[in-house]
PDB file of N, CA and C in Angstrom:
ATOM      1  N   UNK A   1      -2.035 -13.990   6.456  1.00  0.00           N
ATOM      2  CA  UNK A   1      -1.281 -12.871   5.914  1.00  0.00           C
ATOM      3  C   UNK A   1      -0.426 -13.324   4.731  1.00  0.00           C
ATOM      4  N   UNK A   2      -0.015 -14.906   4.709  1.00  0.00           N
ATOM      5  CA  UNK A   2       0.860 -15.354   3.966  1.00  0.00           C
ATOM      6  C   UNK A   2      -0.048 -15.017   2.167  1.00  0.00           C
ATOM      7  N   UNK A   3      -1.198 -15.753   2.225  1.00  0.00           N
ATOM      8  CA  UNK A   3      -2.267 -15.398   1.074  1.00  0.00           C
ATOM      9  C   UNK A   3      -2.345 -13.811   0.378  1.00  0.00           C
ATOM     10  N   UNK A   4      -2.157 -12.893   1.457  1.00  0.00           N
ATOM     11  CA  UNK A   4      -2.527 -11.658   1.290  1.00  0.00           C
ATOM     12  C   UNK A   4      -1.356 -11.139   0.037  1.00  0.00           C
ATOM     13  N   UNK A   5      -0.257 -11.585   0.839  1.00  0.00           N
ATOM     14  CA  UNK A   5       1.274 -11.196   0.462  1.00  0.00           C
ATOM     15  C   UNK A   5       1.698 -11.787  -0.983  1.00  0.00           C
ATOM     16  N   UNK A   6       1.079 -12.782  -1.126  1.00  0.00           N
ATOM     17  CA  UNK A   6       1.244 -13.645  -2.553  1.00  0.00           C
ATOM     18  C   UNK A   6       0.767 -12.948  -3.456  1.00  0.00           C
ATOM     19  N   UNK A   7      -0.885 -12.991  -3.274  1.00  0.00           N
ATOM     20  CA  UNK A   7      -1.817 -12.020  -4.089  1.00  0.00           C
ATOM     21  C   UNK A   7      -0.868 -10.226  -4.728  1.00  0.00           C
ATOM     22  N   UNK A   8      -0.341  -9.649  -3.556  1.00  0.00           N
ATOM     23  CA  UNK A   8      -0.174  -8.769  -3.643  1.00  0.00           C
ATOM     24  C   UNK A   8       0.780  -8.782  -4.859  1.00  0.00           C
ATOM     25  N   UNK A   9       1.710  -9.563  -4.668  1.00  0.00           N
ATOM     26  CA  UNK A   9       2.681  -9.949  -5.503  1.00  0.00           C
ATOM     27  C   UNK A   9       2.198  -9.764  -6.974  1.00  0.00           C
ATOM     28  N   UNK A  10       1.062 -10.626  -7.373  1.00  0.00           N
ATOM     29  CA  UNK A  10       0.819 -10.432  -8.281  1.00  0.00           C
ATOM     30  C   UNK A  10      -0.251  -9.317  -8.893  1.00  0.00           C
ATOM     31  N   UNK A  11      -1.288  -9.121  -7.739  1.00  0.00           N
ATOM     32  CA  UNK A  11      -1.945  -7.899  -8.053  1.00  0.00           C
ATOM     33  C   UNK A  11      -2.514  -6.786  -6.722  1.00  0.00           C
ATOM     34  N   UNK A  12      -1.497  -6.283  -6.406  1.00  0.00           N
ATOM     35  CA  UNK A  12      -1.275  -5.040  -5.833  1.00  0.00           C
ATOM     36  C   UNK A  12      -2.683  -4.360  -5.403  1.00  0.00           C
ATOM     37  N   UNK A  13      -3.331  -4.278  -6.246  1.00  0.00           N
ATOM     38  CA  UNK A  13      -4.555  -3.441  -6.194  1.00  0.00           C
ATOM     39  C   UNK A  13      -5.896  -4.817  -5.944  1.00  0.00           C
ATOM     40  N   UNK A  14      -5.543  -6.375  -5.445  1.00  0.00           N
ATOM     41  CA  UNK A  14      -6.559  -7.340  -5.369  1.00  0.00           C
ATOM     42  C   UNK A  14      -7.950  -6.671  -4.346  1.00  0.00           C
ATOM     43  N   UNK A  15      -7.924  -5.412  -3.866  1.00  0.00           N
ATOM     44  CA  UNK A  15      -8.691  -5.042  -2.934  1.00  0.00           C
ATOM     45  C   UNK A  15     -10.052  -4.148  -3.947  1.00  0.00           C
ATOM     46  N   UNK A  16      -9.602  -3.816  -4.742  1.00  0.00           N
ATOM     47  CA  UNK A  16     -10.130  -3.009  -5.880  1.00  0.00           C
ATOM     48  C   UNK A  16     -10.520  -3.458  -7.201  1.00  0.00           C
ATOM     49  N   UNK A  17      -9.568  -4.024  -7.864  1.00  0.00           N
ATOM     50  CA  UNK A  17      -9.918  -4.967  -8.732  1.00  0.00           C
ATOM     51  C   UNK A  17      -9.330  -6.025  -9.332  1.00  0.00           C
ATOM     52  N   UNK A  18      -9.855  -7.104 -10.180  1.00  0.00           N
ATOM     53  CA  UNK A  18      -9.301  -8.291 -10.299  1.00  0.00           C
ATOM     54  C   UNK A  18      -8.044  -8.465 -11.115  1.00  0.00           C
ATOM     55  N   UNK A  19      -7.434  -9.925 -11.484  1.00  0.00           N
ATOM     56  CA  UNK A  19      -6.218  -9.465 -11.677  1.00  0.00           C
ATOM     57  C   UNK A  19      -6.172  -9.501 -12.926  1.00  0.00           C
ATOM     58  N   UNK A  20      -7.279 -10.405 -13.666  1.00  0.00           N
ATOM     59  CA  UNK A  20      -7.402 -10.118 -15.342  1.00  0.00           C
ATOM     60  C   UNK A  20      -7.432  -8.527 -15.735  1.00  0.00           C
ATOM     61  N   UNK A  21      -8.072  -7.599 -14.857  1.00  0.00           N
ATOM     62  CA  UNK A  21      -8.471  -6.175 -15.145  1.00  0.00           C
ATOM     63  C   UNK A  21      -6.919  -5.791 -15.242  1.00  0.00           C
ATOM     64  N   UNK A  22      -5.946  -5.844 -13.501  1.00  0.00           N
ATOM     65  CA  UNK A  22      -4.905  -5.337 -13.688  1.00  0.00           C
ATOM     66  C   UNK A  22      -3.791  -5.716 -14.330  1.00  0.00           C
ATOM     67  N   UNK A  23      -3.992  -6.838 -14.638  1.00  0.00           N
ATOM     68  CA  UNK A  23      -2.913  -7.314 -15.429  1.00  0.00           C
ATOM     69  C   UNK A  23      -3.009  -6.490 -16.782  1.00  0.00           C
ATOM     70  N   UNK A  24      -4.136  -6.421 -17.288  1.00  0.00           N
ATOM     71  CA  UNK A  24      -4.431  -5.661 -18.870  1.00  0.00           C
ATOM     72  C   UNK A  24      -4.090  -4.379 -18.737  1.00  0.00           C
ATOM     73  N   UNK A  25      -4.218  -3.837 -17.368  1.00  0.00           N
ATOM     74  CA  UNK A  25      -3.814  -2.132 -17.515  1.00  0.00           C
ATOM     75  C   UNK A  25      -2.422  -2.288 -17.421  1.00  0.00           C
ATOM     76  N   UNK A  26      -1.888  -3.108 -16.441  1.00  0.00           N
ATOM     77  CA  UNK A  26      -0.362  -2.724 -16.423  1.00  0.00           C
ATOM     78  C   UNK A  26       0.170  -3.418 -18.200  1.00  0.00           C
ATOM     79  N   UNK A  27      -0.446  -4.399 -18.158  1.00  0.00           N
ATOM     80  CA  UNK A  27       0.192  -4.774 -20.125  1.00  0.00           C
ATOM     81  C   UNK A  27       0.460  -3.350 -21.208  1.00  0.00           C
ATOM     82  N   UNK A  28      -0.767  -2.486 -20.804  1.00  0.00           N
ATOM     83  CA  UNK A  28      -0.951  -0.943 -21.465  1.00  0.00           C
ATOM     84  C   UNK A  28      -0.264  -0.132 -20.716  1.00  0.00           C
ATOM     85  N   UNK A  29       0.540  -0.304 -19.666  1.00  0.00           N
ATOM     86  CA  UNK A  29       1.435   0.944 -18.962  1.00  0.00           C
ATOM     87  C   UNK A  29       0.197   1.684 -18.215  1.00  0.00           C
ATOM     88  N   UNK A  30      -0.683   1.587 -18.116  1.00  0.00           N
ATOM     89  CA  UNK A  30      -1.931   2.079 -17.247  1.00  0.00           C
ATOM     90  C   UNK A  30      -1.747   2.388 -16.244  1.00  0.00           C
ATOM     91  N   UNK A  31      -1.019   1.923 -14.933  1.00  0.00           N
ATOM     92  CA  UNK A  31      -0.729   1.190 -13.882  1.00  0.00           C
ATOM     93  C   UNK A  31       0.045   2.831 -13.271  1.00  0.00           C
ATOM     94  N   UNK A  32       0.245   3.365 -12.618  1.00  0.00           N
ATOM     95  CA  UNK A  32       0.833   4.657 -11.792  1.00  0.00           C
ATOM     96  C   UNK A  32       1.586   4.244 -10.992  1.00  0.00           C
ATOM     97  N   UNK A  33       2.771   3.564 -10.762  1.00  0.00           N
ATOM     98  CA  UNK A  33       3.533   3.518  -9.535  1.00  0.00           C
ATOM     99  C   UNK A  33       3.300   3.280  -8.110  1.00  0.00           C
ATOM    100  N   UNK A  34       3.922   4.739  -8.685  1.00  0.00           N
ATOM    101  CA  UNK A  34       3.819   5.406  -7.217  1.00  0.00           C
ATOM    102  C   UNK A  34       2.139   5.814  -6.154  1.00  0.00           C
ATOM    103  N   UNK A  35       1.338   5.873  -7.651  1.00  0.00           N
ATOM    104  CA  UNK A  35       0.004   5.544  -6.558  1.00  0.00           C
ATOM    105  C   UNK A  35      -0.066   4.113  -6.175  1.00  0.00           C
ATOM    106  N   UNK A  36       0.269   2.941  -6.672  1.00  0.00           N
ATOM    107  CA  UNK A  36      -0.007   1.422  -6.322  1.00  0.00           C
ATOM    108  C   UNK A  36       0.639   1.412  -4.834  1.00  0.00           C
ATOM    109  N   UNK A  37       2.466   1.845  -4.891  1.00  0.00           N
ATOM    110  CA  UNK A  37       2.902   2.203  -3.932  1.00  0.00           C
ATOM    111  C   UNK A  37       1.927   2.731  -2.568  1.00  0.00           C
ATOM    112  N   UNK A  38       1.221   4.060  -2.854  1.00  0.00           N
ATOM    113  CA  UNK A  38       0.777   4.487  -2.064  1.00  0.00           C
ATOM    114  C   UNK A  38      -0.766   4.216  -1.653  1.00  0.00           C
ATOM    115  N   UNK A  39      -1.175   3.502  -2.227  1.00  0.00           N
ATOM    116  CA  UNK A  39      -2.214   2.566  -2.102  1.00  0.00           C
ATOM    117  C   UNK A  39      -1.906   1.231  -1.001  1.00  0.00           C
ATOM    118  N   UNK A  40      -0.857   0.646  -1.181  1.00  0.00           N
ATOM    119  CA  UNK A  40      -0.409  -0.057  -0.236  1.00  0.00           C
ATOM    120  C   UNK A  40      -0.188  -0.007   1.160  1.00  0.00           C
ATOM    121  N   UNK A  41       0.611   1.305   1.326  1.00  0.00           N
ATOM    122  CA  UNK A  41       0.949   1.631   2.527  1.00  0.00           C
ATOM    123  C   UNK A  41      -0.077   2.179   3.187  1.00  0.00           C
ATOM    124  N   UNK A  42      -0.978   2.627   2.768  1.00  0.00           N
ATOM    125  CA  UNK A  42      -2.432   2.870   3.556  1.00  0.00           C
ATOM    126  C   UNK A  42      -3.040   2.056   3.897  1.00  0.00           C
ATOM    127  N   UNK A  43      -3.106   0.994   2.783  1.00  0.00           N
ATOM    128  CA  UNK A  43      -3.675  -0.877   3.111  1.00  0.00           C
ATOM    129  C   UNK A  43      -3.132  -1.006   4.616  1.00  0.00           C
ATOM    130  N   UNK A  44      -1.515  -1.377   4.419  1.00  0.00           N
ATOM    131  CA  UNK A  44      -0.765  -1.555   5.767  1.00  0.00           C
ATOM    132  C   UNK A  44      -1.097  -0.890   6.795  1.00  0.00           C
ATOM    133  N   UNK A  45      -0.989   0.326   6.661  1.00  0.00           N
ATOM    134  CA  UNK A  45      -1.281   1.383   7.874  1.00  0.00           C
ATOM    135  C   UNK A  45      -2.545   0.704   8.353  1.00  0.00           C
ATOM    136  N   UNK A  46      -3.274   0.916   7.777  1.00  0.00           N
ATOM    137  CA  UNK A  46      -5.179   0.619   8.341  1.00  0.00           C
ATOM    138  C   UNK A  46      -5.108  -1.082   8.584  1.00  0.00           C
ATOM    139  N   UNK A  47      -4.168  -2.174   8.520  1.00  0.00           N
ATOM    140  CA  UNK A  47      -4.456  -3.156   8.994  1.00  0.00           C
ATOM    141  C   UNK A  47      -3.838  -3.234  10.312  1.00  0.00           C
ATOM    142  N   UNK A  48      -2.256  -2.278  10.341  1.00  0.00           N
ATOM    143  CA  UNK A  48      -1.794  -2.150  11.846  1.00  0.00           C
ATOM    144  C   UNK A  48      -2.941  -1.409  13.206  1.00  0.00           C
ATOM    145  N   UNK A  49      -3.415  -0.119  12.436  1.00  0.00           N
ATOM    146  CA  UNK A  49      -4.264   0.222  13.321  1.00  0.00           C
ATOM    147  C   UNK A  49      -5.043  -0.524  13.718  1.00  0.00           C
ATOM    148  N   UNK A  50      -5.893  -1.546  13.167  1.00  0.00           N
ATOM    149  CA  UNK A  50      -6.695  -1.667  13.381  1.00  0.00           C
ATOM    150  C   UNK A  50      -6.369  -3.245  14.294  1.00  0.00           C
ATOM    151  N   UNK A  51      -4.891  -3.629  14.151  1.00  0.00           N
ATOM    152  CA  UNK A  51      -4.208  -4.780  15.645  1.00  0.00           C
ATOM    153  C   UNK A  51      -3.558  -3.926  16.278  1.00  0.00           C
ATOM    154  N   UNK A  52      -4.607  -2.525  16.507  1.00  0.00           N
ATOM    155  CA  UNK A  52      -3.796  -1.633  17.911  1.00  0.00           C
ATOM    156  C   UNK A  52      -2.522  -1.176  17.866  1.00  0.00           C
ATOM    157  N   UNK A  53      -1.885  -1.231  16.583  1.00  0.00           N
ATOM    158  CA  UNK A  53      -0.344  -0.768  17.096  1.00  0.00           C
ATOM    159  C   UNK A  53      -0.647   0.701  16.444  1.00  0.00           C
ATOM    160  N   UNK A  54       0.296   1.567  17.579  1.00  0.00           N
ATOM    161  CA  UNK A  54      -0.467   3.408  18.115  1.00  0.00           C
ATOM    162  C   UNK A  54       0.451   3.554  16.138  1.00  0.00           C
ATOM    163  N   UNK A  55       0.555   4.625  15.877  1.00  0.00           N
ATOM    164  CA  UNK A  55       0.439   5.271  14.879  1.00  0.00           C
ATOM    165  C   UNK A  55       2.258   5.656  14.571  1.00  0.00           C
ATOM    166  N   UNK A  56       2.249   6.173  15.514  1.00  0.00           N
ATOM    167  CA  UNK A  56       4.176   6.546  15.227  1.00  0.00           C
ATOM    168  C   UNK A  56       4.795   5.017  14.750  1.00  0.00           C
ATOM    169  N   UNK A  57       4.504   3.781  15.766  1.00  0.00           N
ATOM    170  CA  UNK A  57       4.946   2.001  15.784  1.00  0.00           C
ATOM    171  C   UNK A  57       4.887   1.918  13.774  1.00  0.00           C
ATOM    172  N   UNK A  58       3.598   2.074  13.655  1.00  0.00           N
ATOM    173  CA  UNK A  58       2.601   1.686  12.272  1.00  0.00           C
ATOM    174  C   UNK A  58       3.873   2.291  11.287  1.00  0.00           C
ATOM    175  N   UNK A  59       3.875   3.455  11.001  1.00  0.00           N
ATOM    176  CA  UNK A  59       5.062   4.310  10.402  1.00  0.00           C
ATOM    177  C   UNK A  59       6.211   3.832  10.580  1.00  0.00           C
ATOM    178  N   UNK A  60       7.013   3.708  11.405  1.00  0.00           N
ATOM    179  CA  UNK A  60       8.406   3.265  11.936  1.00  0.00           C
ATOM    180  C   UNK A  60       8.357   2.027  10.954  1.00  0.00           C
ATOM    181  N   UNK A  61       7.167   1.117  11.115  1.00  0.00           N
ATOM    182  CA  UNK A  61       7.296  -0.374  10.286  1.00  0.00           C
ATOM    183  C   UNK A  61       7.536  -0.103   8.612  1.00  0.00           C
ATOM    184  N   UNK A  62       6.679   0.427   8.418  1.00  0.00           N
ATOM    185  CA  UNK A  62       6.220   1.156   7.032  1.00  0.00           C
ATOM    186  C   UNK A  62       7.886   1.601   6.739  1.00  0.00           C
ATOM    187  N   UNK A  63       8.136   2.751   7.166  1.00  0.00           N
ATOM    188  CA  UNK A  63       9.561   2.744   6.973  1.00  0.00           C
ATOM    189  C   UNK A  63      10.205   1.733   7.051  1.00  0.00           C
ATOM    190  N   UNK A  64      10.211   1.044   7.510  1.00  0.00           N
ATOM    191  CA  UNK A  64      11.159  -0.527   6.978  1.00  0.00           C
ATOM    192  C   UNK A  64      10.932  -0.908   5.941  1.00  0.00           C
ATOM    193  N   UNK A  65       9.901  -1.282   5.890  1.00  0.00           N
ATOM    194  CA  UNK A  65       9.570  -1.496   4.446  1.00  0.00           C
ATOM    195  C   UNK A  65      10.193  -0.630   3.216  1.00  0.00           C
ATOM    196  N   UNK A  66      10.107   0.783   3.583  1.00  0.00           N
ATOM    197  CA  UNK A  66      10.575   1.678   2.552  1.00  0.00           C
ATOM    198  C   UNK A  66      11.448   2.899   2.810  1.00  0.00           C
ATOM    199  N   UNK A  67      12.694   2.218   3.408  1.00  0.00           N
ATOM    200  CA  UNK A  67      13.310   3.136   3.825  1.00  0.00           C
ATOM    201  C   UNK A  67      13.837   4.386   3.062  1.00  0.00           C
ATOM    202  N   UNK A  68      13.374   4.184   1.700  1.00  0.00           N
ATOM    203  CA  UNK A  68      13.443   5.723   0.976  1.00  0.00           C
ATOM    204  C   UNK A  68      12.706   6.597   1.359  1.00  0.00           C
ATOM    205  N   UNK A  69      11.958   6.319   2.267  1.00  0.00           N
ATOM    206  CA  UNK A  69      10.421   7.687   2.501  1.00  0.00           C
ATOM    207  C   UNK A  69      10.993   7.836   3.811  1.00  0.00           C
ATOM    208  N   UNK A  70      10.727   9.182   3.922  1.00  0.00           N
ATOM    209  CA  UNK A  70      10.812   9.595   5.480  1.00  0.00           C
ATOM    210  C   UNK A  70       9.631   9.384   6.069  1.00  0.00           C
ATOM    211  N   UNK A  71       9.956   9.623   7.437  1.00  0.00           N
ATOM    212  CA  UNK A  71       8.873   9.935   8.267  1.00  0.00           C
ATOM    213  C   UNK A  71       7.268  10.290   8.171  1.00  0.00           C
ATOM    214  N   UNK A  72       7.587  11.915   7.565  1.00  0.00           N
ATOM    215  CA  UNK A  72       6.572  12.578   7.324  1.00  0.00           C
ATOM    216  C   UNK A  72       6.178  12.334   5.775  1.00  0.00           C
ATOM    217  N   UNK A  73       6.831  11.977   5.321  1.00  0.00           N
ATOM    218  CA  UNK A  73       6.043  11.447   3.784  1.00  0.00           C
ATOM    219  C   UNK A  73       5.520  10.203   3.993  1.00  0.00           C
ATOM    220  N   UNK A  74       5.318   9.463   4.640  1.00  0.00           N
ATOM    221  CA  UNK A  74       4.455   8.082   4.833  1.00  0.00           C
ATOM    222  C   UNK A  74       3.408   8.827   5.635  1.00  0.00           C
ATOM    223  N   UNK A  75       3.800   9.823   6.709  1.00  0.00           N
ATOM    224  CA  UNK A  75       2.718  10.311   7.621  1.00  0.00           C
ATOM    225  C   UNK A  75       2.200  10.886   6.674  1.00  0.00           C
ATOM    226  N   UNK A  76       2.304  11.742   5.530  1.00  0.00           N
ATOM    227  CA  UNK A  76       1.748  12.446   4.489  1.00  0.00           C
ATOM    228  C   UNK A  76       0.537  11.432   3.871  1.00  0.00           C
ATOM    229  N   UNK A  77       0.906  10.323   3.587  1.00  0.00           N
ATOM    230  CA  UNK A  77       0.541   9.447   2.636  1.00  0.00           C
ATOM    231  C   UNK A  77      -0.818   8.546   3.260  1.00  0.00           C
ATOM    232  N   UNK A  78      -0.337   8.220   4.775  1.00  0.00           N
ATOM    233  CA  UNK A  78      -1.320   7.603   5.314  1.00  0.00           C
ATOM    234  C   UNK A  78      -2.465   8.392   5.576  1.00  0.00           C
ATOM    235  N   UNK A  79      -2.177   9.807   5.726  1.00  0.00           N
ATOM    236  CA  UNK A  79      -3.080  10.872   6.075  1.00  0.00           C
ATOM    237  C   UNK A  79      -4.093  11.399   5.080  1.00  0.00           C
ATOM    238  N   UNK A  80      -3.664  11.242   3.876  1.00  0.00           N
ATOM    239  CA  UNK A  80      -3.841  12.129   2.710  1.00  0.00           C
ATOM    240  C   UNK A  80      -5.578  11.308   2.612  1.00  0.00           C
ATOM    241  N   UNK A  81      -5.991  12.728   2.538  1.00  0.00           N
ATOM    242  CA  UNK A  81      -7.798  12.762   2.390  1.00  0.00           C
ATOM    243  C   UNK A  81      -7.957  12.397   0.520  1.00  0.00           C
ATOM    244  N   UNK A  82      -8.284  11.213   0.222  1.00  0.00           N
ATOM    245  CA  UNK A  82      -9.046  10.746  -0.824  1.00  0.00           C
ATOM    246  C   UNK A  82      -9.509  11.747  -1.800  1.00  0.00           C
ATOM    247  N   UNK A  83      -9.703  11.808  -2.501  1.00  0.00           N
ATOM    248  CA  UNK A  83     -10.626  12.700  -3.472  1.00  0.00           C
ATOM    249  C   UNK A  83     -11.648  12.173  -3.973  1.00  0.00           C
TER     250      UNK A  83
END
């Protein structure tokens, strides 16, 4: 997890694409925030589920992480159907 967390550090999106790519978009302001943000916390969510911890636990953590979001806006976020 320690590897994961480093990476992230430097490229947020290492699940999607590389970091020469993101480094050049964020150099151009390319880069959306608040979707990277919310790209993450779905990462998280779907790695808790998937070491069994039930769904309310998963959130509660998540909120630690970001205690600016409530509840239901992380539940929003983890939920939210793709396009």
């Amino acid at each position: 997890m320690k590897d994961i967390d480093m990476k992230e550090l430097e490229n947020p999106l290492f699940d999607l694409i590389n970091d020469e790519t993101y480094n050049l978009l964020q150099s151009r302001g390319l880069i959306n925030e608040k979707s990277v943000r919310d790209h993450i916390i779905r990462r998280k969510f779907r790695e808790m589920r998937n070491n069994n911890i039930n769904a309310t636990d998963a959130i509660e953590k998540l909120r630690s992480d970001y205690p600016y979001l409530q509840f239901d806006t992380i539940r929003k976020i983890v939920y939210q159907i793709q396009k």
